[in-house]
Structures are given as C-alpha cells and as structure tokens.
PDB file of N, CA and C in Angstrom:
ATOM      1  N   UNK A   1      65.601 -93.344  81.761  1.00  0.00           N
ATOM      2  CA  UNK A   1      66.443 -93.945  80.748  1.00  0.00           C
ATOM      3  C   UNK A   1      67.330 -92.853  80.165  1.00  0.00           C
ATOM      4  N   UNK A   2      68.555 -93.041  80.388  1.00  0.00           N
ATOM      5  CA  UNK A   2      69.421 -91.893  79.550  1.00  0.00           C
ATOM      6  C   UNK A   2      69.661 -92.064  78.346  1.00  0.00           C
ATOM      7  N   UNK A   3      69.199 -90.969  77.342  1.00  0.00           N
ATOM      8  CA  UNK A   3      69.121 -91.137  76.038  1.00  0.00           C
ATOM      9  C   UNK A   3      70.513 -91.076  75.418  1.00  0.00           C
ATOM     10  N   UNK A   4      70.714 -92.253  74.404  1.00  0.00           N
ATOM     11  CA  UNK A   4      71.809 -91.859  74.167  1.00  0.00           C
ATOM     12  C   UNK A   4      71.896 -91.260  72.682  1.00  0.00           C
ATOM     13  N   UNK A   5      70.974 -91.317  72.051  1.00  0.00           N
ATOM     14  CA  UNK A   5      70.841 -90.601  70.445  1.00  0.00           C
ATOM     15  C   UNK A   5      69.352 -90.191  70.090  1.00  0.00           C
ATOM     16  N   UNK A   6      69.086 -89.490  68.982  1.00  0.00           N
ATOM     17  CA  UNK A   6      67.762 -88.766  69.480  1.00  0.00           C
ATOM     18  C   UNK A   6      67.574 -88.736  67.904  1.00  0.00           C
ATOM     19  N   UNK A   7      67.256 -88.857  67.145  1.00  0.00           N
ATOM     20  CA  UNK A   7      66.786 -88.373  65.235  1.00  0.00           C
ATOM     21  C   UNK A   7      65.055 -87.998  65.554  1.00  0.00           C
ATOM     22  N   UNK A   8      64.461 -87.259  65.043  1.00  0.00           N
ATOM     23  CA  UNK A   8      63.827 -86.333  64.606  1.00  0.00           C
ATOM     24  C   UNK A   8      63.381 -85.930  63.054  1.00  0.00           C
ATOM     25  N   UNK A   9      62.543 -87.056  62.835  1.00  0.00           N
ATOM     26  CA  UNK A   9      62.152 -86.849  61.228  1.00  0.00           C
ATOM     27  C   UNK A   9      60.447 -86.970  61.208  1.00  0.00           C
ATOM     28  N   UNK A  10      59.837 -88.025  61.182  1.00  0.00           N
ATOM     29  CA  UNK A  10      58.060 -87.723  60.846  1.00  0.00           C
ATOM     30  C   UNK A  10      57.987 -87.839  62.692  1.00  0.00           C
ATOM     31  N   UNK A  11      58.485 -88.525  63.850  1.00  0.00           N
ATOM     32  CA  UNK A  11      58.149 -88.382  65.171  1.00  0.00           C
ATOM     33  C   UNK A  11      59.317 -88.217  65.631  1.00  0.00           C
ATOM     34  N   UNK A  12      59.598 -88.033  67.362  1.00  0.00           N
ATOM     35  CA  UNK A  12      60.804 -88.168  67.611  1.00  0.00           C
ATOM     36  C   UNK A  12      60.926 -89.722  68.391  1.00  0.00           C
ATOM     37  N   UNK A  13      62.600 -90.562  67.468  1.00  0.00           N
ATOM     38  CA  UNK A  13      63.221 -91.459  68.196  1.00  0.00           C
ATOM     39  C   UNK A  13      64.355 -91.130  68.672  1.00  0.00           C
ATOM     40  N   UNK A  14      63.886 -92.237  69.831  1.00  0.00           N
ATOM     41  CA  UNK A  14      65.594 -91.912  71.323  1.00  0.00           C
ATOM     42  C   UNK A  14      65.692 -93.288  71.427  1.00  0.00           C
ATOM     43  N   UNK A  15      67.004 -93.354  71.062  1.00  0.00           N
ATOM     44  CA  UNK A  15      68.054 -94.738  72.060  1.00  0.00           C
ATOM     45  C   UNK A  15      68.467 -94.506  73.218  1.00  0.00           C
ATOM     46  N   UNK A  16      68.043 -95.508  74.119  1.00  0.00           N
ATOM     47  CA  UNK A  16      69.139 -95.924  75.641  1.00  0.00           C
ATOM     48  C   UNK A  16      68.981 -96.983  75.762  1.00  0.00           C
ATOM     49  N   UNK A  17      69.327 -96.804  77.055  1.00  0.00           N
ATOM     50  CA  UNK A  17      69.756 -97.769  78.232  1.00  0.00           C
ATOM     51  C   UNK A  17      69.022 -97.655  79.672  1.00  0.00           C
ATOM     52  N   UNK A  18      67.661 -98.439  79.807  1.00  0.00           N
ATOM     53  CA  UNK A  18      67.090 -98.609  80.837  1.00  0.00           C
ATOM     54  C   UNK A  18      68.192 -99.170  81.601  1.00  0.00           C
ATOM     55  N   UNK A  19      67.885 -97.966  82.984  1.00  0.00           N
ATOM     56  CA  UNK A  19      68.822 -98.002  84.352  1.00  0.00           C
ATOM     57  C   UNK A  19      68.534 -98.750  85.495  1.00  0.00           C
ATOM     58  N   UNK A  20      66.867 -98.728  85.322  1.00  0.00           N
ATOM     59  CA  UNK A  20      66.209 -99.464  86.459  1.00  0.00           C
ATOM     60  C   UNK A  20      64.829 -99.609  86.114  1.00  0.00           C
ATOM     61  N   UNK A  21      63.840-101.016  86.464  1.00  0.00           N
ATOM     62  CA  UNK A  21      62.774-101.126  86.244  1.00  0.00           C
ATOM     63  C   UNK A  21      62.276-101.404  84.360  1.00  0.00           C
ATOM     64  N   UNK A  22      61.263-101.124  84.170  1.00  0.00           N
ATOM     65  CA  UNK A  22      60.924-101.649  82.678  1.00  0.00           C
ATOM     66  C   UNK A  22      59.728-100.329  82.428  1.00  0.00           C
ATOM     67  N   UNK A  23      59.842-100.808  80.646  1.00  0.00           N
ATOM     68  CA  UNK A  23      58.738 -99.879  80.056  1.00  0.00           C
ATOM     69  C   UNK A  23      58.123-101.068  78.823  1.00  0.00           C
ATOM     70  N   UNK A  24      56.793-100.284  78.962  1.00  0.00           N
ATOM     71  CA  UNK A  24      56.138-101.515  77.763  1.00  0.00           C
ATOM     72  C   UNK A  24      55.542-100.395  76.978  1.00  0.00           C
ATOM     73  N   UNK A  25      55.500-100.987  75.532  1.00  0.00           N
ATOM     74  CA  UNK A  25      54.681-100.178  74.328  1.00  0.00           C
ATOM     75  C   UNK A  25      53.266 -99.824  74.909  1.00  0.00           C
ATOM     76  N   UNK A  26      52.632 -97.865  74.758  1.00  0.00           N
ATOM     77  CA  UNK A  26      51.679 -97.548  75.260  1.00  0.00           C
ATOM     78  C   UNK A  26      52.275 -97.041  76.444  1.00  0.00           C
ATOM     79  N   UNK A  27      53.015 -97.130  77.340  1.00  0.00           N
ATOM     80  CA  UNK A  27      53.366 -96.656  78.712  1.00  0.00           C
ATOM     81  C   UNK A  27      53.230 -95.030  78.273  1.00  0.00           C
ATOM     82  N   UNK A  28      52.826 -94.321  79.107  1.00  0.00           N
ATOM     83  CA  UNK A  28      53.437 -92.950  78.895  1.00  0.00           C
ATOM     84  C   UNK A  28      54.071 -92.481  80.363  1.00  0.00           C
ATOM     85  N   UNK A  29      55.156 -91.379  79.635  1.00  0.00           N
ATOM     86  CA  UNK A  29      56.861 -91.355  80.251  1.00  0.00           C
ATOM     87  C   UNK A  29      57.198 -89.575  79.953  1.00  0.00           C
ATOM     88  N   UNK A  30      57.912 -89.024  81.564  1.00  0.00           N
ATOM     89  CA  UNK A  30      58.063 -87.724  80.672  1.00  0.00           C
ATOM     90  C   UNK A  30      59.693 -87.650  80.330  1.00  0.00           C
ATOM     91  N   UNK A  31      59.904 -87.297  79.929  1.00  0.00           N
ATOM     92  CA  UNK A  31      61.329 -86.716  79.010  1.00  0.00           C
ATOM     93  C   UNK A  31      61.610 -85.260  80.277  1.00  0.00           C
ATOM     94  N   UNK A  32      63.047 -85.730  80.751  1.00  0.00           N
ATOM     95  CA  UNK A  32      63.607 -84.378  81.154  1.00  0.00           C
ATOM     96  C   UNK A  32      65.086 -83.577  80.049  1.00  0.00           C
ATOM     97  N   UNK A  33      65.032 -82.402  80.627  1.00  0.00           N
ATOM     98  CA  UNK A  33      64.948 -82.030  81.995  1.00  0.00           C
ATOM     99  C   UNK A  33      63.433 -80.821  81.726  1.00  0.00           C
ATOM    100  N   UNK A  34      62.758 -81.059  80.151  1.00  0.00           N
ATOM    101  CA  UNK A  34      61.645 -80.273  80.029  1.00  0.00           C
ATOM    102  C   UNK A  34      60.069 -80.788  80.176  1.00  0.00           C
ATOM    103  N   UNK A  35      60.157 -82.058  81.038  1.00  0.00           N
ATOM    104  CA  UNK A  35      59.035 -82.341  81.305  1.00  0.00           C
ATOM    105  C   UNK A  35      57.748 -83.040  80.095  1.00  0.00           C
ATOM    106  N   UNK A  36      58.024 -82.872  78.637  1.00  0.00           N
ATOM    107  CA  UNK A  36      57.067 -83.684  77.905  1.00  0.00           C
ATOM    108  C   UNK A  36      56.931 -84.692  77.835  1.00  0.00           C
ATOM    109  N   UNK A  37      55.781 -85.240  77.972  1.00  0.00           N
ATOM    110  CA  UNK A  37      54.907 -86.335  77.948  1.00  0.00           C
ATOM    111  C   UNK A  37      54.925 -86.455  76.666  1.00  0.00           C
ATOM    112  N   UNK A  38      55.552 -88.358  76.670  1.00  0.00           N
ATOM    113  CA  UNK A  38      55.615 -88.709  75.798  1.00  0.00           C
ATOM    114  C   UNK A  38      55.268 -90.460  75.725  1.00  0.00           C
ATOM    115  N   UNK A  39      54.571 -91.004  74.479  1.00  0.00           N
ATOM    116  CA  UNK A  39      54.304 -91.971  74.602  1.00  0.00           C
ATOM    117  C   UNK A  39      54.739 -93.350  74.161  1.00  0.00           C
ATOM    118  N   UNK A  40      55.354 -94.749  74.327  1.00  0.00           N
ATOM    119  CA  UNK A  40      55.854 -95.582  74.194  1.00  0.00           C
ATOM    120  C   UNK A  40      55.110 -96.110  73.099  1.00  0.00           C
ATOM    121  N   UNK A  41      55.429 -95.633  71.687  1.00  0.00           N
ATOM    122  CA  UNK A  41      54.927 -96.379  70.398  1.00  0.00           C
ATOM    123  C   UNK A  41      55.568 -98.052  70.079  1.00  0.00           C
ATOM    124  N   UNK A  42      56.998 -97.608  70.011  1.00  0.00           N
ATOM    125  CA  UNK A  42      57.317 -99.016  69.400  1.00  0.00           C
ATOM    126  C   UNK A  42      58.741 -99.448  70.815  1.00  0.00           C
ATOM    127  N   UNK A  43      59.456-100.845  70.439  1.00  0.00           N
ATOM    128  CA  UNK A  43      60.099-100.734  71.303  1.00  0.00           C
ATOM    129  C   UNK A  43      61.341-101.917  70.252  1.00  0.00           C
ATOM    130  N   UNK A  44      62.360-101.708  70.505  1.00  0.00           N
ATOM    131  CA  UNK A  44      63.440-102.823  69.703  1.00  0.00           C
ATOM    132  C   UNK A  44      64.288-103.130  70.084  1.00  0.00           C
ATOM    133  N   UNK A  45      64.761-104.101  70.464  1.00  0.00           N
ATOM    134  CA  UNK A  45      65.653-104.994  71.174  1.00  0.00           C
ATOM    135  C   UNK A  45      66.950-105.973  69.899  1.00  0.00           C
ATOM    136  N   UNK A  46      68.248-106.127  70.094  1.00  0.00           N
ATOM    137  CA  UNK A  46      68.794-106.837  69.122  1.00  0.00           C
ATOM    138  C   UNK A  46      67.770-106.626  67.540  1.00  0.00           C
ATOM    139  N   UNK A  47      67.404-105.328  67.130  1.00  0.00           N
ATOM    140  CA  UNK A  47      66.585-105.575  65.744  1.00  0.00           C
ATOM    141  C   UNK A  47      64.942-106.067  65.650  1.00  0.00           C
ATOM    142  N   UNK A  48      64.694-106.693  66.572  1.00  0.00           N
ATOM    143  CA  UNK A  48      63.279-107.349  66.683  1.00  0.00           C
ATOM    144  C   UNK A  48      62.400-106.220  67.528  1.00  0.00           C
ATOM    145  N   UNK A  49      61.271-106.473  66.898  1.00  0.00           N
ATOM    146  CA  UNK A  49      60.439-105.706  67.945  1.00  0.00           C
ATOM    147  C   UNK A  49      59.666-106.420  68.748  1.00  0.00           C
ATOM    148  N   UNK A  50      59.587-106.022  70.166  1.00  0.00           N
ATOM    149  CA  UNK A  50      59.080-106.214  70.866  1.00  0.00           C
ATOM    150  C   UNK A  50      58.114-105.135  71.884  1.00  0.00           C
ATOM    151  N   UNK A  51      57.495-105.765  73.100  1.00  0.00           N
ATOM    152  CA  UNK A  51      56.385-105.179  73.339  1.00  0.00           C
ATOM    153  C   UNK A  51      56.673-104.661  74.813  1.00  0.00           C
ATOM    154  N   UNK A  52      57.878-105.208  75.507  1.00  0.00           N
ATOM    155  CA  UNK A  52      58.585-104.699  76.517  1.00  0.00           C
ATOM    156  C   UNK A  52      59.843-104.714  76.716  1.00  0.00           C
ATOM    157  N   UNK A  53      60.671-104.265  77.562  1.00  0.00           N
ATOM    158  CA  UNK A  53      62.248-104.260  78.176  1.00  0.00           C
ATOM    159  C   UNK A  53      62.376-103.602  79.237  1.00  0.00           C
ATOM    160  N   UNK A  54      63.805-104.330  79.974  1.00  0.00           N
ATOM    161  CA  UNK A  54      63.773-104.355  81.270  1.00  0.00           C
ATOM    162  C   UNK A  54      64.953-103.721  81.448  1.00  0.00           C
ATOM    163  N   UNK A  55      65.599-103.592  82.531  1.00  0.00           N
ATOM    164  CA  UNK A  55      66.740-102.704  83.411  1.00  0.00           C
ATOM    165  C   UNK A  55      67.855-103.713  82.550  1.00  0.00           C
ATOM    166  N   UNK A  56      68.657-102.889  82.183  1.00  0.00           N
ATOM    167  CA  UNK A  56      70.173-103.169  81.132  1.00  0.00           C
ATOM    168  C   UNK A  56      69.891-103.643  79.983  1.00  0.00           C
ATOM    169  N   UNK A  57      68.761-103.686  79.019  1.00  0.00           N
ATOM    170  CA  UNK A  57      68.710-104.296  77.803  1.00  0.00           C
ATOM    171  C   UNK A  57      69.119-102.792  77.304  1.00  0.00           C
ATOM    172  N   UNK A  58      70.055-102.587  75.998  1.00  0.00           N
ATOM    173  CA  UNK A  58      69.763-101.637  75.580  1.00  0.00           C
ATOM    174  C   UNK A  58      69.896-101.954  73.926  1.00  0.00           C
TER     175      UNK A  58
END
C-alpha cells in the first residue's frame, strides 16, 4: 500500500491506497523500504470504521 500521509503522535498513522489484494484489522504487515513489522489496529473507510478493505478503496 503506498502511503500517502503518515502523523505520528501516541502510535504511528498512515493513509493509502491499497494497490492489490486486501488487509483486515490484526493482519500484521511490514512497512518498507525499512522492514518494520507493523500491526493492523484500526481500519476507516468514507469515516466509518471498519474491519476490512480491498484493492482501490482508499
């Protein structure tokens, strides 16, 4: 997923745009190009939260 904004206050949040395939809350995912493992806490779609998303929701 290419991130397109990143804030950094009590955890770190990233916005994108899934390119291909899906991620669900709990998945764990590494972050390049430094490799940390990181884990799928929350997920938000149009404002709502939800519990998955798929290739072009962003």
């Amino acid at each position: 997923m290419p991130v397109v904004k990143q804030y950094e206050e009590m955890d770190t949040i990233v916005i994108g745009e899934i390119e291909s395939g899906d991620c669900r809350v709990d998945d764990q995912c590494l972050t390049m190009p430094n490799c940390a493992r990181v884990e799928i806490k929350n997920i938000y779609y149009e404002d709502r939260e939800t519990d998955s998303c798929v290739c072009a929701q962003n």
